[in-house]
C-alpha atoms as a PDB file:
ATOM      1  CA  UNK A   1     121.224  29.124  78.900  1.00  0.00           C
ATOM      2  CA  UNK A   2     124.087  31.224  78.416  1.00  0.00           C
ATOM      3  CA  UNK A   3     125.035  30.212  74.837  1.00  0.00           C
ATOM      4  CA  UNK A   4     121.455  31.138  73.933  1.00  0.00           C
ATOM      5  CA  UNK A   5     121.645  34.560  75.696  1.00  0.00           C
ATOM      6  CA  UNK A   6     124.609  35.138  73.183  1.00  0.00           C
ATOM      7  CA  UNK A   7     122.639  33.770  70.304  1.00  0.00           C
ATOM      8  CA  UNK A   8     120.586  36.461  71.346  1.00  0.00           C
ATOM      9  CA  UNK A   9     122.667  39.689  70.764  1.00  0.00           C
ATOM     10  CA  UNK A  10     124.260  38.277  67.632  1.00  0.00           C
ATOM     11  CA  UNK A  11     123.153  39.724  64.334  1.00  0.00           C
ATOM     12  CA  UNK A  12     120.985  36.586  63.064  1.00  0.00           C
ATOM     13  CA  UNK A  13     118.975  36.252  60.240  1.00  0.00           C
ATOM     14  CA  UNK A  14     115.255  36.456  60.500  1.00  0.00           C
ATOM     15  CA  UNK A  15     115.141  32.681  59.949  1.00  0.00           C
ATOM     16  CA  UNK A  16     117.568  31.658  62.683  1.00  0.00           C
ATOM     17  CA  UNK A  17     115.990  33.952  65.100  1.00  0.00           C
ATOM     18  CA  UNK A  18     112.576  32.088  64.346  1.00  0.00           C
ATOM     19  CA  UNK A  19     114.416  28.888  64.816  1.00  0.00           C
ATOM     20  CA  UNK A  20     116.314  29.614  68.175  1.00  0.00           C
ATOM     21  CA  UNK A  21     112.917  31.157  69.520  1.00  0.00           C
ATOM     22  CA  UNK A  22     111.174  27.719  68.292  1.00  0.00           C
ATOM     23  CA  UNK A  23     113.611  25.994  70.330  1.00  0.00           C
ATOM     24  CA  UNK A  24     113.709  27.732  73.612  1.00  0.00           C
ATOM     25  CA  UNK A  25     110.424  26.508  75.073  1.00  0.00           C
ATOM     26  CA  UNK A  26     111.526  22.441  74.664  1.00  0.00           C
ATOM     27  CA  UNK A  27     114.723  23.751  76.017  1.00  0.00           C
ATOM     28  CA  UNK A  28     113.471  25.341  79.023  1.00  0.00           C
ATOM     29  CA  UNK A  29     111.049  22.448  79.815  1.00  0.00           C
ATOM     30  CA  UNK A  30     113.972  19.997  79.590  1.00  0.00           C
ATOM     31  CA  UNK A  31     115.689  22.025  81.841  1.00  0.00           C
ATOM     32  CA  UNK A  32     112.914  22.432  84.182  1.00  0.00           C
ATOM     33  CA  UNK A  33     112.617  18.515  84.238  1.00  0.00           C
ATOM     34  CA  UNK A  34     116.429  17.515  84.830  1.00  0.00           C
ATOM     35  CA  UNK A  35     116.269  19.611  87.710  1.00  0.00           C
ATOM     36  CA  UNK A  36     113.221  18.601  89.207  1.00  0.00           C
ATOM     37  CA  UNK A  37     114.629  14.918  88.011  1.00  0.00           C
ATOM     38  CA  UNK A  38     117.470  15.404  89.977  1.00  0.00           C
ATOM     39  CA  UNK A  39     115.850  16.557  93.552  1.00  0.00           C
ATOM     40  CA  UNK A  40     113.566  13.659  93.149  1.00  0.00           C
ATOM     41  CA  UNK A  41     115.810  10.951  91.947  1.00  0.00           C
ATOM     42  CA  UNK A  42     117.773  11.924  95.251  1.00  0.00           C
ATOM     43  CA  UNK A  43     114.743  11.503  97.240  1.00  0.00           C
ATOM     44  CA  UNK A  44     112.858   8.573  95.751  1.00  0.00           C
ATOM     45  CA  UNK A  45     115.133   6.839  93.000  1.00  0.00           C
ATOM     46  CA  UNK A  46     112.877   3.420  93.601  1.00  0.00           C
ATOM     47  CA  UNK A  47     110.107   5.492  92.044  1.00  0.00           C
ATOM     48  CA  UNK A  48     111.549   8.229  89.406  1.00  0.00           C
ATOM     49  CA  UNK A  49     112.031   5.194  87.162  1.00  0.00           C
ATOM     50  CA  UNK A  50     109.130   6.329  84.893  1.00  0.00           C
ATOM     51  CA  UNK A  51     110.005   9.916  85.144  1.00  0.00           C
ATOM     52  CA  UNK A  52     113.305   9.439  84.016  1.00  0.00           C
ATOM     53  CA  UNK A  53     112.058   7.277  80.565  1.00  0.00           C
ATOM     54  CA  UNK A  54     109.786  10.510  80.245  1.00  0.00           C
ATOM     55  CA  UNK A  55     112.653  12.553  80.258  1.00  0.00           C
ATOM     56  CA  UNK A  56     114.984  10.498  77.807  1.00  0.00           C
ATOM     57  CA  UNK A  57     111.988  11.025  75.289  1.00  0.00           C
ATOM     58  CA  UNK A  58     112.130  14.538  76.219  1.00  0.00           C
ATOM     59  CA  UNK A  59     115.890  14.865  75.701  1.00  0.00           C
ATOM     60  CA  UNK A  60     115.406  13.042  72.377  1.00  0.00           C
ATOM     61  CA  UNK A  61     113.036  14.862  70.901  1.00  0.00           C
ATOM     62  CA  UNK A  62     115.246  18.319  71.922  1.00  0.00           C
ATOM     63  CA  UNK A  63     118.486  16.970  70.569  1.00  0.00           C
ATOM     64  CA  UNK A  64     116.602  16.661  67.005  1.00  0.00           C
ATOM     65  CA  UNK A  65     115.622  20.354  67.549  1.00  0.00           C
ATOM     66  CA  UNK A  66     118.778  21.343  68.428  1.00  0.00           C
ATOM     67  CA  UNK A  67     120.606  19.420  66.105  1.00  0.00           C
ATOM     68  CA  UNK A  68     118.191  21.283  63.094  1.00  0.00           C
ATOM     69  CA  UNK A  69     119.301  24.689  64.645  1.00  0.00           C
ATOM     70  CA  UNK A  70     123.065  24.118  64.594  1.00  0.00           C
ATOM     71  CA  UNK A  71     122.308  22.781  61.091  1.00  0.00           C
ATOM     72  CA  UNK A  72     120.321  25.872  60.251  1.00  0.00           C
ATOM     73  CA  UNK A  73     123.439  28.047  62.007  1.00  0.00           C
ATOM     74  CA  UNK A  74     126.170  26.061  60.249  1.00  0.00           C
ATOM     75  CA  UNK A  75     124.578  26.514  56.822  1.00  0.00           C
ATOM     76  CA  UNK A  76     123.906  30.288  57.308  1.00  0.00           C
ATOM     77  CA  UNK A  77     127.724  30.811  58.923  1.00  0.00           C
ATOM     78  CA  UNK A  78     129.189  28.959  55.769  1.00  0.00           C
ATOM     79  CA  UNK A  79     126.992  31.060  53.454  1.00  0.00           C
ATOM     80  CA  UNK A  80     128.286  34.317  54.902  1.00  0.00           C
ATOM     81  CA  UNK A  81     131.367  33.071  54.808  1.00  0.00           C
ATOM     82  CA  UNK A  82     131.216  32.237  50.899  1.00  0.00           C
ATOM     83  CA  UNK A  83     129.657  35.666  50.309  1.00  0.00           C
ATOM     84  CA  UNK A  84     132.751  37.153  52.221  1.00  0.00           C
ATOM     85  CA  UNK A  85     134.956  35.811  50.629  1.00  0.00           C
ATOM     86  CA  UNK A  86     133.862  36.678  46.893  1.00  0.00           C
ATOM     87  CA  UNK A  87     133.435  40.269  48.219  1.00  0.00           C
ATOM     88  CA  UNK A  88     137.206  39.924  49.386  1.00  0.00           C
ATOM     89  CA  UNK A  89     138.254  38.514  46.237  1.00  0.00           C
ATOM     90  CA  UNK A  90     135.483  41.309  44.172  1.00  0.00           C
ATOM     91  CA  UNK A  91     137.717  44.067  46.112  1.00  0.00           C
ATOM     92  CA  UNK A  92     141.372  42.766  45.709  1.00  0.00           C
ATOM     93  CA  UNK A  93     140.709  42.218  41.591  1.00  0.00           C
ATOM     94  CA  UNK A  94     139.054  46.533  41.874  1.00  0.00           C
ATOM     95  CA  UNK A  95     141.894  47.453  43.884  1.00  0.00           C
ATOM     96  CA  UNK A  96     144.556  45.292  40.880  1.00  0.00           C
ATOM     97  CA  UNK A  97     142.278  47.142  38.610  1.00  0.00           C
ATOM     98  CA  UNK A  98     142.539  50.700  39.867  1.00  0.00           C
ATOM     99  CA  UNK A  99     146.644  50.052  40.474  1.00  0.00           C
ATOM    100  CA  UNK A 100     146.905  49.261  36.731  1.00  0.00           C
ATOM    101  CA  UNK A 101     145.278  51.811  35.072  1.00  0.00           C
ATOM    102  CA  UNK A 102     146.998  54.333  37.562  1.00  0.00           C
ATOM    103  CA  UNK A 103     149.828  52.607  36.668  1.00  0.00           C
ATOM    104  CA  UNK A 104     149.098  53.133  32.803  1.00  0.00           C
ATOM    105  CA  UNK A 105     148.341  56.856  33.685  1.00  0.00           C
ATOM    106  CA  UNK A 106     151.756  57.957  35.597  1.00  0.00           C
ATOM    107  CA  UNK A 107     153.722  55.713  32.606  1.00  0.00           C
ATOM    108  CA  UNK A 108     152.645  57.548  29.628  1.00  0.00           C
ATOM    109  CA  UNK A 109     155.026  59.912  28.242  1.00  0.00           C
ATOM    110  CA  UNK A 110     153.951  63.716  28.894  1.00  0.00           C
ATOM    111  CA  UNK A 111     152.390  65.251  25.615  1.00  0.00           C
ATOM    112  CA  UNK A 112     154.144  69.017  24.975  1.00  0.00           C
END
């Protein structure tokens, strides 16, 4: 639950945000049932047999909803990244620009 409170404060697009919030409701039930799995397999583990199929199903259909987010996440990262990166290069061929033609400037011979 941690990782999602980060998700959380981090500066995510609109649909990331809709996809960790579509998420977080399987998440929490899963949760809810691995714990209450847990106490009762401890107690009764003749008869949690059916309760524990219920819950690979559950786990299942949450690791095809997670996978889809850290798709989602992957393919959003990788697109900033590309975007960053062509700014970076955008800036470093201004800046070669701007050190050229100031270059040209302070070389030319002074007109009396």
């Amino acid at each position: 639950m941690d990782s999602l409170q980060k998700l959380d404060r981090m500066n995510l697009d609109a649909a990331t945000r809709q996809a960790l919030a579509n998420v977080r409701p399987r998440l929490n039930q899963y949760l809810a049932q691995a714990r209450s799995l847990a106490g009762d397999a401890m107690k009764d583990s003749v008869n949690s047999g059916d309760r524990v199929l219920a819950f690979s199903d559950s786990f299942q259909a949450l690791e095809k909803e997670m996978e889809a987010l850290t798709s989602l996440i992957t393919t959003r990262s990788q697109k900033a990244q590309a975007e960053s990166a062509a700014a970076s290069s955008r800036a470093q061929v201004s800046i070669a620009i701007a050190l050229a033609l100031s270059a040209a400037v302070l070389l030319q011979p002074a007109s009396s």
